[in-house]
Protein backbone atom coordinates (compact mmCIF):
# COMPACT_ATOMS: atom_id res chain seq x y z
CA UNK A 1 -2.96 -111.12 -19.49
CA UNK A 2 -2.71 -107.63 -20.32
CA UNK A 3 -0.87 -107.07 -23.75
CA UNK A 4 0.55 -103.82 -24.86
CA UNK A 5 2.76 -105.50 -27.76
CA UNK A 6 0.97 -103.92 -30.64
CA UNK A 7 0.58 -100.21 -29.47
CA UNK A 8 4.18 -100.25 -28.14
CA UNK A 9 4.94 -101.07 -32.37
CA UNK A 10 2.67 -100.04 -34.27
CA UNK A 11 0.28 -97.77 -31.89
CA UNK A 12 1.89 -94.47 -34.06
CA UNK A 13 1.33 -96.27 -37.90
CA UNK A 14 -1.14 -98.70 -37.55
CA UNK A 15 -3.46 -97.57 -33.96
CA UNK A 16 -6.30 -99.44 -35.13
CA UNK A 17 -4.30 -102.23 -35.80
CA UNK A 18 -2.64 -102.17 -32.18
CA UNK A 19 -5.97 -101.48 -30.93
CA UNK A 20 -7.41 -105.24 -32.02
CA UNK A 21 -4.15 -106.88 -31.85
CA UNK A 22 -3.94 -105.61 -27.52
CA UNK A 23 -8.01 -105.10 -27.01
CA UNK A 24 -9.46 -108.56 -29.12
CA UNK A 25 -6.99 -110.87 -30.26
CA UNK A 26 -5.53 -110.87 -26.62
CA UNK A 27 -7.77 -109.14 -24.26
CA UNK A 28 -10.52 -111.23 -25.55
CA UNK A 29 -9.71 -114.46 -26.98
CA UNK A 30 -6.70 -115.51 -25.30
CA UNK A 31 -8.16 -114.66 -22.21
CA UNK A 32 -10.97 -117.01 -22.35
CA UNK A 33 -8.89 -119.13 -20.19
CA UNK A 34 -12.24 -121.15 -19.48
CA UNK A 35 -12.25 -122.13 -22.59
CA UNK A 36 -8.54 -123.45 -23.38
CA UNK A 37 -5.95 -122.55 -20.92
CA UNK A 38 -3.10 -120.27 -22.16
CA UNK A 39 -0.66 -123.21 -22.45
CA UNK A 40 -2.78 -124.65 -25.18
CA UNK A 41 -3.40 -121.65 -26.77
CA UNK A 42 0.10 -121.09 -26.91
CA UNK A 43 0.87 -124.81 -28.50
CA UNK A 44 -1.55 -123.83 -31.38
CA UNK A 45 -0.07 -120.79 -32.28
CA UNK A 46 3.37 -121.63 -32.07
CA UNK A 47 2.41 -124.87 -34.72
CA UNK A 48 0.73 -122.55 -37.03
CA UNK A 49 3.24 -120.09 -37.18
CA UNK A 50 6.06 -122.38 -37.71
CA UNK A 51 4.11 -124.14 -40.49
CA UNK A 52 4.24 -120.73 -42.43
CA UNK A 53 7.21 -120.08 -41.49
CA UNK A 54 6.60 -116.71 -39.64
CA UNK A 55 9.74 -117.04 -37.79
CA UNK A 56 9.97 -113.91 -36.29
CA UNK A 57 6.47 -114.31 -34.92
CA UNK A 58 7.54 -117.92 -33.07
CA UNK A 59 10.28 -116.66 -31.61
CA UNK A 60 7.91 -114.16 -29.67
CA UNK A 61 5.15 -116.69 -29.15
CA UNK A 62 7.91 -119.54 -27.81
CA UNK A 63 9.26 -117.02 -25.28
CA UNK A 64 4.79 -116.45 -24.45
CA UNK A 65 4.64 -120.17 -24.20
CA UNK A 66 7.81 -120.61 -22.06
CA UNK A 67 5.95 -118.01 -19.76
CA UNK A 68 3.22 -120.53 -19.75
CA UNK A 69 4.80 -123.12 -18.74
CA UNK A 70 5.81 -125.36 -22.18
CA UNK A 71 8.69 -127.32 -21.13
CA UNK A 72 12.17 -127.15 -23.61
CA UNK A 73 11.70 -130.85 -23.96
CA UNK A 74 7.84 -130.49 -24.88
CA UNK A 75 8.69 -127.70 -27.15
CA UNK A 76 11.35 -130.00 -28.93
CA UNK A 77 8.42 -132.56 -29.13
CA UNK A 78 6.41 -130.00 -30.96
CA UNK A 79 9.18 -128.87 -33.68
CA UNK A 80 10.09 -132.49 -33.93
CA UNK A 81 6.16 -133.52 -34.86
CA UNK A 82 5.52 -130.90 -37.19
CA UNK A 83 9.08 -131.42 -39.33
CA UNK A 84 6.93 -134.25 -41.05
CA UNK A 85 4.23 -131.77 -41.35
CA UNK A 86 5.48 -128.77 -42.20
CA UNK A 87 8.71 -129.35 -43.91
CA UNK A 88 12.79 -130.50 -42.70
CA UNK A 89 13.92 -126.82 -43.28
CA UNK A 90 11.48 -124.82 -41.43
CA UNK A 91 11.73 -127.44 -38.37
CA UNK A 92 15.96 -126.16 -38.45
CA UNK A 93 14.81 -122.99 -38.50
CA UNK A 94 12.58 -123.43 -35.24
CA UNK A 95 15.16 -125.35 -33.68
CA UNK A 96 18.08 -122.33 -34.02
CA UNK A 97 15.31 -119.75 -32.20
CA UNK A 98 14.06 -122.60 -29.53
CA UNK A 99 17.81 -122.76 -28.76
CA UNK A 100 17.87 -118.68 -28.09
CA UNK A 101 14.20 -119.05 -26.15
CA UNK A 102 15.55 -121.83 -23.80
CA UNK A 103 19.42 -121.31 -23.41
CA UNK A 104 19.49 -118.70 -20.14
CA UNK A 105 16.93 -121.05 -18.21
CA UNK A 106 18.83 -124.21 -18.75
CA UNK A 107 21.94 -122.07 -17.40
CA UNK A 108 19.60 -120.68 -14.50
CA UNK A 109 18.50 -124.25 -13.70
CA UNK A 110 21.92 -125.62 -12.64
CA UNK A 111 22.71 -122.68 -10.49
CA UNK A 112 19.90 -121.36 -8.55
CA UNK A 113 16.89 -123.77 -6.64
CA UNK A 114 19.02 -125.08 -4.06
CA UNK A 115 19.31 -128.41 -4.22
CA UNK A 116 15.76 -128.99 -5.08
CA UNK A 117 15.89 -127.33 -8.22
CA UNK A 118 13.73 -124.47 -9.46
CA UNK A 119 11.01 -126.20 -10.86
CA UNK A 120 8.79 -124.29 -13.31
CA UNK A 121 7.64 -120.88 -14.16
CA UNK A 122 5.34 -119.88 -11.48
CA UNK A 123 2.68 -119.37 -14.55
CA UNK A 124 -0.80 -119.47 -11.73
CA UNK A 125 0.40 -117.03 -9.08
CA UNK A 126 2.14 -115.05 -11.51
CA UNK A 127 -0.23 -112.07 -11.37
CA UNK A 128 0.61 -111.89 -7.63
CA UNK A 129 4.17 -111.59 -8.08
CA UNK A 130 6.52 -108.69 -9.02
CA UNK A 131 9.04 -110.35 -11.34
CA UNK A 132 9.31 -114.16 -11.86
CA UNK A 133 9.22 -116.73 -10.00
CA UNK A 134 9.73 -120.70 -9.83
CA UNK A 135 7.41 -123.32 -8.27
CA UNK A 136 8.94 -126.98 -7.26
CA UNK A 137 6.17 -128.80 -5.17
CA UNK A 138 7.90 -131.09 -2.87
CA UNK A 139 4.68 -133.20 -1.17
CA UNK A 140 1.49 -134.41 -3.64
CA UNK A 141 -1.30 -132.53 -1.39
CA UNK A 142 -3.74 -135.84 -2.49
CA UNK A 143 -1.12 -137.56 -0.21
CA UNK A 144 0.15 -135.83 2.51
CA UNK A 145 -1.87 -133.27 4.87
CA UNK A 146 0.83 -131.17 4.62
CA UNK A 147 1.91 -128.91 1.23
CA UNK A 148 5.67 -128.33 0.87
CA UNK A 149 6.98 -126.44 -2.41
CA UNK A 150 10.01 -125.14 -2.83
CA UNK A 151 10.16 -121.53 -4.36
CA UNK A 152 12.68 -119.33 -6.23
CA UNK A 153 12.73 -116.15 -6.83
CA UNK A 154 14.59 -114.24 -8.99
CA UNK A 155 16.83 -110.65 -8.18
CA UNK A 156 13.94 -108.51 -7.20
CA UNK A 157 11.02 -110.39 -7.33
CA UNK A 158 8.66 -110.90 -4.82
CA UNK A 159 5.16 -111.44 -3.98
CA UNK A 160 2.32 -108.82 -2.45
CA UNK A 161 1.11 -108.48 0.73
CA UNK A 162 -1.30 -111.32 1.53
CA UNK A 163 -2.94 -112.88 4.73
CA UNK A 164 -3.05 -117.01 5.45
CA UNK A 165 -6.49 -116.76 7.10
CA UNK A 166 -7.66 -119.60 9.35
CA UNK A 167 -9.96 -119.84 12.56
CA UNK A 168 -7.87 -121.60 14.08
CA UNK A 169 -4.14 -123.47 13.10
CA UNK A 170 -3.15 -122.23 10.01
CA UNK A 171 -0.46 -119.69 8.82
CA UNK A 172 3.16 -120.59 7.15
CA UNK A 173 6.66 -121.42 7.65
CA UNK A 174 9.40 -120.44 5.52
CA UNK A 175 12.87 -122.62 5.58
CA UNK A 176 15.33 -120.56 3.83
CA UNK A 177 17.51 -122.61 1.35
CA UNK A 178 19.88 -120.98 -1.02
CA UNK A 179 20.43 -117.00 -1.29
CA UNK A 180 19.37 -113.50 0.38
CA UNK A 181 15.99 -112.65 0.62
CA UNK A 182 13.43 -110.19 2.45
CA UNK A 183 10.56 -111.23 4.73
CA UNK A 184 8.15 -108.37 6.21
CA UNK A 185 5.15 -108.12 8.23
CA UNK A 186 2.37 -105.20 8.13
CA UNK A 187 3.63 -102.36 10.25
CA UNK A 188 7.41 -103.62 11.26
CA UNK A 189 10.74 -103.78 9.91
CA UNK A 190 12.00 -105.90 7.21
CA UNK A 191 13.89 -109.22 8.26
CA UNK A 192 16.97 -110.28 5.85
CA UNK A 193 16.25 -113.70 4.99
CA UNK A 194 19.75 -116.07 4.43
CA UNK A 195 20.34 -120.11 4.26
CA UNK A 196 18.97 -121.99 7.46
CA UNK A 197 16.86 -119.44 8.71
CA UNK A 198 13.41 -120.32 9.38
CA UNK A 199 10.09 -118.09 9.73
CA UNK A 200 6.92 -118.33 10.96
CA UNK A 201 4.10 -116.84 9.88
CA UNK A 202 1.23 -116.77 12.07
CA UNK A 203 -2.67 -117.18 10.88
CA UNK A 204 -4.37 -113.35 9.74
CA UNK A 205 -1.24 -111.41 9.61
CA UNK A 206 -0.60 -109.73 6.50
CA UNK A 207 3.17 -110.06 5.12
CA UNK A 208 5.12 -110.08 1.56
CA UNK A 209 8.55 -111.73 1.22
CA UNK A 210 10.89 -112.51 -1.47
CA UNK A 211 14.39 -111.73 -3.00
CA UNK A 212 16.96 -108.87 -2.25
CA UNK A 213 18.15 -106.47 -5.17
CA UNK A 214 21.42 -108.48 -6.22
CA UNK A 215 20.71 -112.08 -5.37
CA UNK A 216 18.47 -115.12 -6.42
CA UNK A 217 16.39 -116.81 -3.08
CA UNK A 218 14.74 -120.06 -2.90
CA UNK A 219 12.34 -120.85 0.51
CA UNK A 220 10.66 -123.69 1.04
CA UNK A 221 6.99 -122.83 1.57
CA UNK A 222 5.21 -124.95 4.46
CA UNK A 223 1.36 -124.66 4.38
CA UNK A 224 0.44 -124.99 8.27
CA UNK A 225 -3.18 -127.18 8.47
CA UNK A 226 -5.86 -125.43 10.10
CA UNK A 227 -9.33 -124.94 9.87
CA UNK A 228 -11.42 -122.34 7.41
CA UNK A 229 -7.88 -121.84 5.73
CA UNK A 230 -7.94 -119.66 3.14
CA UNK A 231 -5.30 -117.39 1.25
CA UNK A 232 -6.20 -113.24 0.52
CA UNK A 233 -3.66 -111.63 -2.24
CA UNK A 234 -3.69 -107.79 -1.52
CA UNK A 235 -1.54 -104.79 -3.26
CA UNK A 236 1.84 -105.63 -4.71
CA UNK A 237 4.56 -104.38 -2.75
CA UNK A 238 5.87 -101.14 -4.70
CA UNK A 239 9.52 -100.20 -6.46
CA UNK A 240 9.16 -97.05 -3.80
CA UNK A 241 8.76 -99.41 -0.66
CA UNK A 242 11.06 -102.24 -2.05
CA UNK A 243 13.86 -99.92 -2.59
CA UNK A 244 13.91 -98.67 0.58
CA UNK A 245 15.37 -101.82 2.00
């Protein structure tokens, strides 16, 4: 998690200041992941700060654990807890900003998905995504040989080039639900993705696809069994080559 929060502030009046609030309180410690995963991390802070009533502070650190995948309704759980904790007032308080925090996703949830829904932040592939996305697993993988998860993207997103290795079997299908999207393999033309279309990806073939400029896209992702499977991320796909399209 790369965090440029304090030198974007206070990098001009306070640079050593910025320096240990990005380098060590971020760089280091939240990113000992191995440790406590960033959901966590983010539950702890977001209880201490409301219990001193650094308000300003847990508004940032609610939209950070939103990003990490805290639910509204486990977030409401928290505030709820703590108001016997921490005092009635301050629990208002965190109530008024967790409305702000959570209010555009709830009004994203009803339109865009399709009609399996969104799902949640895409918080473990996010680092191979340009913009955000939203994972919905359709199949439990301890049950079913085959992995189905329905994914959304929002305007502009989309994930880098990759390659679904396998010796042999293998690759991906893509069954285009709701919205306009973009699928592309190494060295051809884009293909504009709509509703009902349906695309095969084979095994070793490096591709990228996700959503157009002006419009949300959901696909439903089909894992395709085969043997030595495995999954390579590679270079995002830039503004300059995006834009072109």
């Amino acid at each position: 998690m790369k965090q440029t929060a304090g030198r974007d502030i206070l990098g001009k009046l306070a640079p050593k200041f910025a320096q240990l609030n990005d380098d060590v309180l971020f760089g280091e410690i939240w990113s000992r992941e191995d440790k406590l995963s960033l959901r966590d991390r983010s539950m702890i802070t977001i209880s201490a700060l409301m219990a001193q009533g650094l308000f300003t502070q847990l508004k940032s650190h609610l939209e950070l654990g939103k990003k990490h995948g805290i639910t509204k309704e486990e977030t409401i759980e928290i505030i709820t807890q703590l108001a016997f904790y921490t005092g009635w007032p301050k629990a208002w308080s965190a109530f008024n900003i967790l409305g702000e925090v959570y209010n555009d996703d709830e009004e994203v949830k009803e339109i865009h998905g399709g009609i399996f829904g969104m799902g949640k932040p895409n918080i473990e592939y996010e680092k191979y995504f340009t913009g955000k996305s939203y994972l919905k697993p359709l199949t439990n993988p301890n049950q079913s040989a085959v992995f189905l998860a329905n994914v959304t993207f929002e305007p502009k997103c989309r994930n880098n080039w990759h390659i679904h290795h396998a010796t042999k079997g293998g690759g991906q299908i893509l069954i285009c639900v709701e919205g306009e999207g973009w699928y592309q393999e190494w060295g051809k033309e884009a293909v504009s993705l709509k509703p009902g279309m349906i695309i095969t990806i084979p095994a070793n073939v490096k591709h990228w696809h996700g959503a157009k400029k002006d419009s949300w896209f959901s696909h439903i992702a089909v894992e395709v069994p085969g043997e030595e499977t495995s999954n390579e991320w590679l270079e995002s796909v830039s503004d300059e080559e995006y834009n072109k399209l």
